[in-house]
N, C-alpha and C. Protein backbone atom coordinates (compact mmCIF):
# COMPACT_ATOMS: atom_id res chain seq x y z
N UNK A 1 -56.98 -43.50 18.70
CA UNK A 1 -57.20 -42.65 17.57
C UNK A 1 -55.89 -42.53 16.80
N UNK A 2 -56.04 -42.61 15.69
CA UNK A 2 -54.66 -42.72 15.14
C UNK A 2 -54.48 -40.80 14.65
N UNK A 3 -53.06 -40.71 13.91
CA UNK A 3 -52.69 -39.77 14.60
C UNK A 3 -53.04 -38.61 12.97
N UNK A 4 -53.92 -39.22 12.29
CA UNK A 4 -54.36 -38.25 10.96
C UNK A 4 -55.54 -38.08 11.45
N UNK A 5 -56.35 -38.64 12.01
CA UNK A 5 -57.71 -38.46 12.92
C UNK A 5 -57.28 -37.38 13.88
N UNK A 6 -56.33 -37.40 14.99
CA UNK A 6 -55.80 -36.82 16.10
C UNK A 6 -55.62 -35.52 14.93
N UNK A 7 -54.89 -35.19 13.95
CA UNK A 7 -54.54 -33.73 13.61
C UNK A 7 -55.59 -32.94 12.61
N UNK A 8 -56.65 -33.85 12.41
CA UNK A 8 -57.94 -33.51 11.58
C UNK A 8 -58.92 -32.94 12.93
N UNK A 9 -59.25 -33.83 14.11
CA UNK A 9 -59.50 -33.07 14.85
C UNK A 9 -59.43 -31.85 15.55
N UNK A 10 -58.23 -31.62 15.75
CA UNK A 10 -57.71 -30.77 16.16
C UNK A 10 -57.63 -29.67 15.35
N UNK A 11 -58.11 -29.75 13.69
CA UNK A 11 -57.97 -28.33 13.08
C UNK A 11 -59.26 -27.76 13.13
N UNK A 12 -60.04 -28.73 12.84
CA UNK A 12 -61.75 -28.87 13.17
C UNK A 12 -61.50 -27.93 14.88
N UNK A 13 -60.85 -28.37 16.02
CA UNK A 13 -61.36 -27.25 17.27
C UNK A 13 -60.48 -26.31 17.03
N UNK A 14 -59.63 -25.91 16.39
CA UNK A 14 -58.98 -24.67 16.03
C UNK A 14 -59.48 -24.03 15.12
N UNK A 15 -60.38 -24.61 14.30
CA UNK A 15 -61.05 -23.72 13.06
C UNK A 15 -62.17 -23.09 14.53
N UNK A 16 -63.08 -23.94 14.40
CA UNK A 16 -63.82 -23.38 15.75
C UNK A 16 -63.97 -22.50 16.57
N UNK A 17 -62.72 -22.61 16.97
CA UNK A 17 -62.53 -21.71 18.22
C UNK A 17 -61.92 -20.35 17.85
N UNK A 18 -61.82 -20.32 16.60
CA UNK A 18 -61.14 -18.96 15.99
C UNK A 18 -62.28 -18.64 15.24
N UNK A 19 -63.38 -18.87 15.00
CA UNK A 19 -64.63 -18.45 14.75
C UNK A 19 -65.16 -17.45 15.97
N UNK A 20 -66.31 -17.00 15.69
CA UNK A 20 -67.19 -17.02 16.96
C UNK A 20 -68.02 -17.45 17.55
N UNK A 21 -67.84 -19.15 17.56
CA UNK A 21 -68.42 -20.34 18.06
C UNK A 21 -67.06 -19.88 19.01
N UNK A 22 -68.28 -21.14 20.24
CA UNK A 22 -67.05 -21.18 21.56
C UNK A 22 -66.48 -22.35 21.28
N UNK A 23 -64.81 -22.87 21.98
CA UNK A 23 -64.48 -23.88 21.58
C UNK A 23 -62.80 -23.18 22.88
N UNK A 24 -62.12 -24.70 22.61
CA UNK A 24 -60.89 -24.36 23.09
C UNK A 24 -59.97 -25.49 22.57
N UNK A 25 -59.34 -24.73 21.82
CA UNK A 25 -58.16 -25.41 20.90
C UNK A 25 -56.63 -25.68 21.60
N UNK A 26 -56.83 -25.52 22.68
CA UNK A 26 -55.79 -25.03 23.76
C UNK A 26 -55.44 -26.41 24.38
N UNK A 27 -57.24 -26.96 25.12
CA UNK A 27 -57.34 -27.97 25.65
C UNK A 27 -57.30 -29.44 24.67
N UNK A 28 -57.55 -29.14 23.46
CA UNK A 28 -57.46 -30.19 22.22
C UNK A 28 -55.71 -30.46 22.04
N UNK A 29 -55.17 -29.32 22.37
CA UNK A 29 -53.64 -29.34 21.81
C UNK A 29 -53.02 -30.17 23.30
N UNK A 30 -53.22 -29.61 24.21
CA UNK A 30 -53.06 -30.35 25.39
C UNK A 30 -53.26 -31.57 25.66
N UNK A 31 -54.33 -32.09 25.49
CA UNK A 31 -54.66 -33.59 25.16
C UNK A 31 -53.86 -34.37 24.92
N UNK A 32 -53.70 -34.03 23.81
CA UNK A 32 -52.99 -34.74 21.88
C UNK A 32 -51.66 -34.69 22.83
N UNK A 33 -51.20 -33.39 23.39
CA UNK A 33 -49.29 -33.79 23.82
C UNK A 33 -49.28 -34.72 25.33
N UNK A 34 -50.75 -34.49 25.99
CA UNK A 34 -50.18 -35.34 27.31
C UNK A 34 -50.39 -37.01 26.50
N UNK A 35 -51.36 -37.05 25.66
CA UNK A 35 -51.86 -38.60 25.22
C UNK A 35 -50.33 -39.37 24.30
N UNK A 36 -49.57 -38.13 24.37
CA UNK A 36 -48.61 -38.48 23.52
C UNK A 36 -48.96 -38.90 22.31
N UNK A 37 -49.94 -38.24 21.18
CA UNK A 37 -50.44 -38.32 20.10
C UNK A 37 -49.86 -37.84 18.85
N UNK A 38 -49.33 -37.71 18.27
CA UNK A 38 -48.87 -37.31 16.92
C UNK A 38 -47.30 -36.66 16.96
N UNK A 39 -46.78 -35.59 16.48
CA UNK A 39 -45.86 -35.22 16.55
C UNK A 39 -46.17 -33.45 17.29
N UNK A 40 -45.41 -33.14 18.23
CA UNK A 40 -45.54 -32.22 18.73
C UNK A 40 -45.26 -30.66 17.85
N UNK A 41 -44.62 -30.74 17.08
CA UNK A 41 -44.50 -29.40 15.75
C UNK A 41 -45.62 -29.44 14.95
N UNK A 42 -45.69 -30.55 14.45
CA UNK A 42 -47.12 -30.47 13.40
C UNK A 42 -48.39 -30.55 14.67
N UNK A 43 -48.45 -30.90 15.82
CA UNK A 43 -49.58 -30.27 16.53
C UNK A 43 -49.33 -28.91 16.13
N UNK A 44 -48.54 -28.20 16.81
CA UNK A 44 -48.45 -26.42 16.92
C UNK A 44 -48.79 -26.30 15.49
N UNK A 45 -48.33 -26.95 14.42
CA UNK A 45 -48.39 -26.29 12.58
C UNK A 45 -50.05 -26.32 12.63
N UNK A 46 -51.07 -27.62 12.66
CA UNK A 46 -52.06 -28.01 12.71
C UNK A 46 -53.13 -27.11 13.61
N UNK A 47 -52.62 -26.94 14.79
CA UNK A 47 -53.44 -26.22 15.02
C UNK A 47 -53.48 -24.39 14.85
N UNK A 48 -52.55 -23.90 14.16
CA UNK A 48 -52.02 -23.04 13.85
C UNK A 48 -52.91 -22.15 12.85
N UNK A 49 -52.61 -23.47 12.12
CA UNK A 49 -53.55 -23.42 10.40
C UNK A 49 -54.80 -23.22 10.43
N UNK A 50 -55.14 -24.80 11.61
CA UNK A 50 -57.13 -24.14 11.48
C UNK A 50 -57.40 -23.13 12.59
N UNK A 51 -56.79 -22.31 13.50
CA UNK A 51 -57.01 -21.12 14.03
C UNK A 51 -57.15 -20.19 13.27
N UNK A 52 -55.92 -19.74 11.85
CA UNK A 52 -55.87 -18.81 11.12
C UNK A 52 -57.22 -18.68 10.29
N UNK A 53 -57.08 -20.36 9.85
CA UNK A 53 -58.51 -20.12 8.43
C UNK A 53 -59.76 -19.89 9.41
N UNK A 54 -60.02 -20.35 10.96
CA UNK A 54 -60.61 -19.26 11.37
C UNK A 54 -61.19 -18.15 11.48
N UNK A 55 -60.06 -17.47 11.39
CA UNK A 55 -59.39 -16.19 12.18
C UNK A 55 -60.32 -15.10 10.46
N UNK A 56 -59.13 -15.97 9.13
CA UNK A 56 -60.22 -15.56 7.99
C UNK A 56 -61.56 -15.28 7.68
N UNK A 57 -62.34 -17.02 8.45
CA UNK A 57 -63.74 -16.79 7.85
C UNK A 57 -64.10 -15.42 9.01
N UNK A 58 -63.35 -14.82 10.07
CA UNK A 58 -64.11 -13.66 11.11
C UNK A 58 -64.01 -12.93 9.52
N UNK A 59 -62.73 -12.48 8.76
CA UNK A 59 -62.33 -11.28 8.26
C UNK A 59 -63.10 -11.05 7.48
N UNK A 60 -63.63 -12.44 6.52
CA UNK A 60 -64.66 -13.00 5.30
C UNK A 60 -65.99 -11.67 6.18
N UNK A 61 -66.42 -12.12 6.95
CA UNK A 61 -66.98 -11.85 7.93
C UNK A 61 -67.42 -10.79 8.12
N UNK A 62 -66.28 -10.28 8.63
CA UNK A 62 -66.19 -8.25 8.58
C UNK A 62 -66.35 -7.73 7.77
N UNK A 63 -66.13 -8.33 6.65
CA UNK A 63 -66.11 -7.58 5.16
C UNK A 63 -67.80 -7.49 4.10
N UNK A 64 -68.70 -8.31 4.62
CA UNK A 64 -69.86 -8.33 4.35
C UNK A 64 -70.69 -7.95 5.32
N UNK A 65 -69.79 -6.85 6.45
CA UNK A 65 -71.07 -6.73 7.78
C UNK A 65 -71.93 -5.74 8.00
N UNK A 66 -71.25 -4.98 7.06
CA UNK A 66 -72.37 -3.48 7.33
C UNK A 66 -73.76 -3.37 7.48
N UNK A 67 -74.27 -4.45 6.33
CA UNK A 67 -75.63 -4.45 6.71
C UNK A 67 -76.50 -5.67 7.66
N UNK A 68 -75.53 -6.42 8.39
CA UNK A 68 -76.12 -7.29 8.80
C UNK A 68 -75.90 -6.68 10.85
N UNK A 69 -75.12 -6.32 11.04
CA UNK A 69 -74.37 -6.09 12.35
C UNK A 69 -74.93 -5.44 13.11
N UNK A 70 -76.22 -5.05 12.81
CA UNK A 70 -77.40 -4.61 14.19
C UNK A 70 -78.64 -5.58 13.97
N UNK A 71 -78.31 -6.69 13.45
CA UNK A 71 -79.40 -7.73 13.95
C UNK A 71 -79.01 -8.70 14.68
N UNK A 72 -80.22 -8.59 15.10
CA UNK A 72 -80.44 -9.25 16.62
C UNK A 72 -79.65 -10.93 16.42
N UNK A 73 -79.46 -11.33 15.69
CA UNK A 73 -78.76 -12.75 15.38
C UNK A 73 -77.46 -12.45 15.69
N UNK A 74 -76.83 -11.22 15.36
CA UNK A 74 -75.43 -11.30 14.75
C UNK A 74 -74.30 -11.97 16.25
N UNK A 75 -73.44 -12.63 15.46
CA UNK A 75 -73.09 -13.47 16.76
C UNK A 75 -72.13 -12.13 18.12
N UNK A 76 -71.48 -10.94 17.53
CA UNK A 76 -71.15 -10.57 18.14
C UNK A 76 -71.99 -9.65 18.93
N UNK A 77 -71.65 -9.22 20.15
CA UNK A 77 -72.57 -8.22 20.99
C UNK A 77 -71.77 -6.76 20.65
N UNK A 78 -72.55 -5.60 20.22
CA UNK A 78 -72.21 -4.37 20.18
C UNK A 78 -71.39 -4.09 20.74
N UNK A 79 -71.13 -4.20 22.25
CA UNK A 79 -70.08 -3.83 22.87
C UNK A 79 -69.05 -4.78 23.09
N UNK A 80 -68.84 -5.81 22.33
CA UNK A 80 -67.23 -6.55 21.90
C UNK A 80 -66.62 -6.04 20.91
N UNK A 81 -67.55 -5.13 19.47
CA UNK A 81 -67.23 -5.21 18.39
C UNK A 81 -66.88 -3.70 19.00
N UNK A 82 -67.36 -2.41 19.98
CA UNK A 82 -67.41 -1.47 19.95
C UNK A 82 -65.85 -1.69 20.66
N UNK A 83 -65.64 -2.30 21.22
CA UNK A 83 -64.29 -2.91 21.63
C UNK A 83 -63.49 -3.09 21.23
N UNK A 84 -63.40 -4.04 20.22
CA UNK A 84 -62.13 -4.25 19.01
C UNK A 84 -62.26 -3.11 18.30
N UNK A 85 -63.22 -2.53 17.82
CA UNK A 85 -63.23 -1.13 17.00
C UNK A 85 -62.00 -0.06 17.70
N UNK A 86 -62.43 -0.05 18.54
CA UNK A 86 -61.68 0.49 19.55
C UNK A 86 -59.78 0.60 19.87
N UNK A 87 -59.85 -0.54 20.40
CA UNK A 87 -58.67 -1.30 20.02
C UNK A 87 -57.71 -1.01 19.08
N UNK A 88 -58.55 -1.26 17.47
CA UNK A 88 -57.90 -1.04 16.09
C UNK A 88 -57.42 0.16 15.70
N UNK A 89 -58.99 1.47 16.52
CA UNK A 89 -58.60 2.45 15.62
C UNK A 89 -57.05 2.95 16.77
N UNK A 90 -57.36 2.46 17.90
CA UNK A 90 -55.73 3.04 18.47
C UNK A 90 -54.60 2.92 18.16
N UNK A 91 -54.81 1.20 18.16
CA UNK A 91 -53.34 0.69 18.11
C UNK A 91 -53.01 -0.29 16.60
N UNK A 92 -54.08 0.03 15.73
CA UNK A 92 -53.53 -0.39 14.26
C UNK A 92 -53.85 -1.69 14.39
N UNK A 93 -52.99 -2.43 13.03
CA UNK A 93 -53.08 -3.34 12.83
C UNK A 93 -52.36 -4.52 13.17
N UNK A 94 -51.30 -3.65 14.30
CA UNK A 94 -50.24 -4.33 15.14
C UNK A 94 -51.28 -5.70 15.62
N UNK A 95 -52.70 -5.16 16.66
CA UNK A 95 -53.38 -5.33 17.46
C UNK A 95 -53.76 -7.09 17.18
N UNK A 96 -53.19 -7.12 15.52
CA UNK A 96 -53.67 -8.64 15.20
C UNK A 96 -53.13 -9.26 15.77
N UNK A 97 -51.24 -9.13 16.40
CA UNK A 97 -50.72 -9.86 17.10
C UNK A 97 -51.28 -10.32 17.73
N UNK A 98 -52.20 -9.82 18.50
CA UNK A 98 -53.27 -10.09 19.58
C UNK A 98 -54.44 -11.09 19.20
N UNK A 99 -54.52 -11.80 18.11
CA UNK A 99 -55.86 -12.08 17.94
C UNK A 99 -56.27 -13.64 18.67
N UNK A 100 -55.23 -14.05 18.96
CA UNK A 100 -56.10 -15.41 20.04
C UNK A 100 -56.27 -14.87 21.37
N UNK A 101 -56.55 -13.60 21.58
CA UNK A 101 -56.72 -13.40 23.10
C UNK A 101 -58.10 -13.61 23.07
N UNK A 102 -58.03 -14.17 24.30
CA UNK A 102 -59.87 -14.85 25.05
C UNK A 102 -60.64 -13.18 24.66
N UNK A 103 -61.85 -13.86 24.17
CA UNK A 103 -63.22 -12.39 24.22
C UNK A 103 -62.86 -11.00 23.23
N UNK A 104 -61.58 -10.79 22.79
CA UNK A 104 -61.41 -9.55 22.13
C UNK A 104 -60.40 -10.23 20.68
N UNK A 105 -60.42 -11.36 21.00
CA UNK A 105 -59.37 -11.39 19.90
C UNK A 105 -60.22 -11.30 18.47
N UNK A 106 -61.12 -12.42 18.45
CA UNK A 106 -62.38 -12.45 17.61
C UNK A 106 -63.13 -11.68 17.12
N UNK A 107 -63.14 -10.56 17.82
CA UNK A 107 -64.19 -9.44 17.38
C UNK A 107 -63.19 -8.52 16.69
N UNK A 108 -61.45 -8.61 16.52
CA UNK A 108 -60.78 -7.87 16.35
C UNK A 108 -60.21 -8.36 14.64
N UNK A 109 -60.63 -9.31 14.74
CA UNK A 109 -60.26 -10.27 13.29
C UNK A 109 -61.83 -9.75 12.31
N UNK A 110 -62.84 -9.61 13.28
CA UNK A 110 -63.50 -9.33 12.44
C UNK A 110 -63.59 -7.83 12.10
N UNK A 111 -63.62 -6.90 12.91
CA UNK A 111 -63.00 -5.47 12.74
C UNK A 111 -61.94 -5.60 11.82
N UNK A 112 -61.27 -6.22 11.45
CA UNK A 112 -59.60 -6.10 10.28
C UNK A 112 -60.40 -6.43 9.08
N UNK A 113 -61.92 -6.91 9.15
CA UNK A 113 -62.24 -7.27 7.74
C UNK A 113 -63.14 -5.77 7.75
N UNK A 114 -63.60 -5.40 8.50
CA UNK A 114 -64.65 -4.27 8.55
C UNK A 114 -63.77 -2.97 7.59
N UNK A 115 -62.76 -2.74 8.33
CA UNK A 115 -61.74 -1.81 7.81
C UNK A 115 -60.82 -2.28 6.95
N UNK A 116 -61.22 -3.48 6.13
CA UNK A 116 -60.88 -3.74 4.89
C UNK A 116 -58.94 -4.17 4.73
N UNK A 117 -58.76 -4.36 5.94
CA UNK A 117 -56.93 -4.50 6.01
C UNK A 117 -56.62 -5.28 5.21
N UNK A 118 -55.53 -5.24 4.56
CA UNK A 118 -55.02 -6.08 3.58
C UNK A 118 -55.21 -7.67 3.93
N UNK A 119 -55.68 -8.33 3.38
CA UNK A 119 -55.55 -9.87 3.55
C UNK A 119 -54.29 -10.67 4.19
N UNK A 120 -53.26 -10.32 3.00
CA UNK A 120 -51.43 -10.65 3.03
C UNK A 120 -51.05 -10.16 4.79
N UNK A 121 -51.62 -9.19 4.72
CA UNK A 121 -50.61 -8.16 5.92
C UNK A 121 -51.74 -9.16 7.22
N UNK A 122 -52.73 -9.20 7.15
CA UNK A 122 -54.16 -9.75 8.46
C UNK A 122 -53.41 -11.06 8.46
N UNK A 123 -53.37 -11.92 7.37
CA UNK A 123 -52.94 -13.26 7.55
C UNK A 123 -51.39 -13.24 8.34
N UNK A 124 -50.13 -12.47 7.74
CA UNK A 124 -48.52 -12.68 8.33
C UNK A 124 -49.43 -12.36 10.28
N UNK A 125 -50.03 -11.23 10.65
CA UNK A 125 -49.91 -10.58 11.48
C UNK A 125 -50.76 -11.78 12.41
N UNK A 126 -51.60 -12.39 12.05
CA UNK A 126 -52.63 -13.27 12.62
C UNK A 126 -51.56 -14.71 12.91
N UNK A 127 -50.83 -14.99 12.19
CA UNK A 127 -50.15 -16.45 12.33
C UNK A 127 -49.23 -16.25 12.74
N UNK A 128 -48.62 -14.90 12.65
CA UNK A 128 -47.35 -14.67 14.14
C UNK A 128 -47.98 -14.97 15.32
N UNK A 129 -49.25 -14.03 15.65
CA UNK A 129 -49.61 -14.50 17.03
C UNK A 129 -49.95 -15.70 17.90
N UNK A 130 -50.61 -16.00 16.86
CA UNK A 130 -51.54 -17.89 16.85
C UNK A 130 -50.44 -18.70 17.26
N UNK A 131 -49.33 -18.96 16.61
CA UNK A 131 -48.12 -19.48 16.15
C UNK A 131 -47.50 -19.48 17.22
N UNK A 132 -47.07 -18.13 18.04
CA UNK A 132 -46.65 -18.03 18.93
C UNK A 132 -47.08 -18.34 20.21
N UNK A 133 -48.15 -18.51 19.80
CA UNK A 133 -49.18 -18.90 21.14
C UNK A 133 -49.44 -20.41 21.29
N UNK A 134 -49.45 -21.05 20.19
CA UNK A 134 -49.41 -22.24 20.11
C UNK A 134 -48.51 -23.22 20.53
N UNK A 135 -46.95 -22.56 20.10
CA UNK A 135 -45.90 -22.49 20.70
C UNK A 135 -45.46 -22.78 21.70
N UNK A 136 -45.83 -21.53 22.14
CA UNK A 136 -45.09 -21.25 23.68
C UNK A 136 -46.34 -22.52 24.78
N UNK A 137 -47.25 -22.81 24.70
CA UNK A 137 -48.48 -23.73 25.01
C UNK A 137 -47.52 -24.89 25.26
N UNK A 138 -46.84 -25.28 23.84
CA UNK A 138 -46.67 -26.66 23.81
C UNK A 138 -44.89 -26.84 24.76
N UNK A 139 -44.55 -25.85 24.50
CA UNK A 139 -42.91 -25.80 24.76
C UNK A 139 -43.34 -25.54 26.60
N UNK A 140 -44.38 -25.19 26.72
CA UNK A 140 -44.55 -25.17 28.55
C UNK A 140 -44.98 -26.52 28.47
N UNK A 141 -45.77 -26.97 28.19
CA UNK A 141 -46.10 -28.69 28.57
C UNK A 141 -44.98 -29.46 28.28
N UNK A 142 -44.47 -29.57 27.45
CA UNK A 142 -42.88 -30.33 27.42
C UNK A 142 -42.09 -30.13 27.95
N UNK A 143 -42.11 -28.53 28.28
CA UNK A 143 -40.77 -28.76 29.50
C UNK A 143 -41.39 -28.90 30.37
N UNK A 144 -42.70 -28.39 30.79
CA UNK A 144 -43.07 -29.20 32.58
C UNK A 144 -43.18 -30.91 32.60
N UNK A 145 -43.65 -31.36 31.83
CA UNK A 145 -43.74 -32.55 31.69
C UNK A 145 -42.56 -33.56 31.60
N UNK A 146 -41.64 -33.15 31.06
CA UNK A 146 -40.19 -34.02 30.85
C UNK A 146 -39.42 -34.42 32.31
């Protein structure tokens, strides 16, 4: 696979997986650095990017949910969203730091659109975390690996 295929993929399972489709952008990034595939920064940038625009369409998300969010379709379950609700109203909007955490991160991106948080401020706060997480992922496989 050449290596514009390799970082198109990979935004495609990071858009994904920062939805609330299941997915793991973790194991895509892992791949790509053991296959020795592309460049290891623009992995972390790449998958960074399609986590965030993700992370957005949750906020897109939150922001049109009032009337949809007790039907029976809606992808989240009451008690994830009663969760991140939760979460937010405690600990603010810090909490985005948090938003690639497994099961709460998602429902918490979409809570930041519910309560209408600034876009500017959801996006810096969302791509510190992602970023950092992406990061620290790749900088453990390179140094265990070397």
């Amino acid at each position: 696979m050449g290596d514009l295929a390799a970082y198109g993929l990979l935004c495609l399972s990071a858009l994904a997986s920062a939805t609330l489709l299941p997915g793991s952008s973790e194991a895509a990034l892992l791949g790509l650095l053991a296959a020795g595939q592309g460049e290891p920064w623009l992995l972390v940038l790449v998958a960074t990017a399609g986590n965030v625009a993700g992370s957005t369409v949750n906020w897109f998300l939150g922001r049109g949910i009032a009337s949809v969010r007790d039907r029976r379709w809606f992808p989240v379950s009451p008690a994830a969203l009663a969760r991140a609700e939760g979460w937010y109203r405690r600990f603010g909007v810090a909490t985005l730091l948090l938003a690639w955490v497994p099961v709460v991160g998602d429902p918490l991106t979409v809570v930041a659109g519910i309560f209408r948080t600034d876009l500017r401020l959801f996006l810096l706060l969302v791509t510190l975390g992602k970023a950092a997480r992406y990061g620290l992922i790749a900088l453990a496989f390179l140094g265990w690996s070397a």
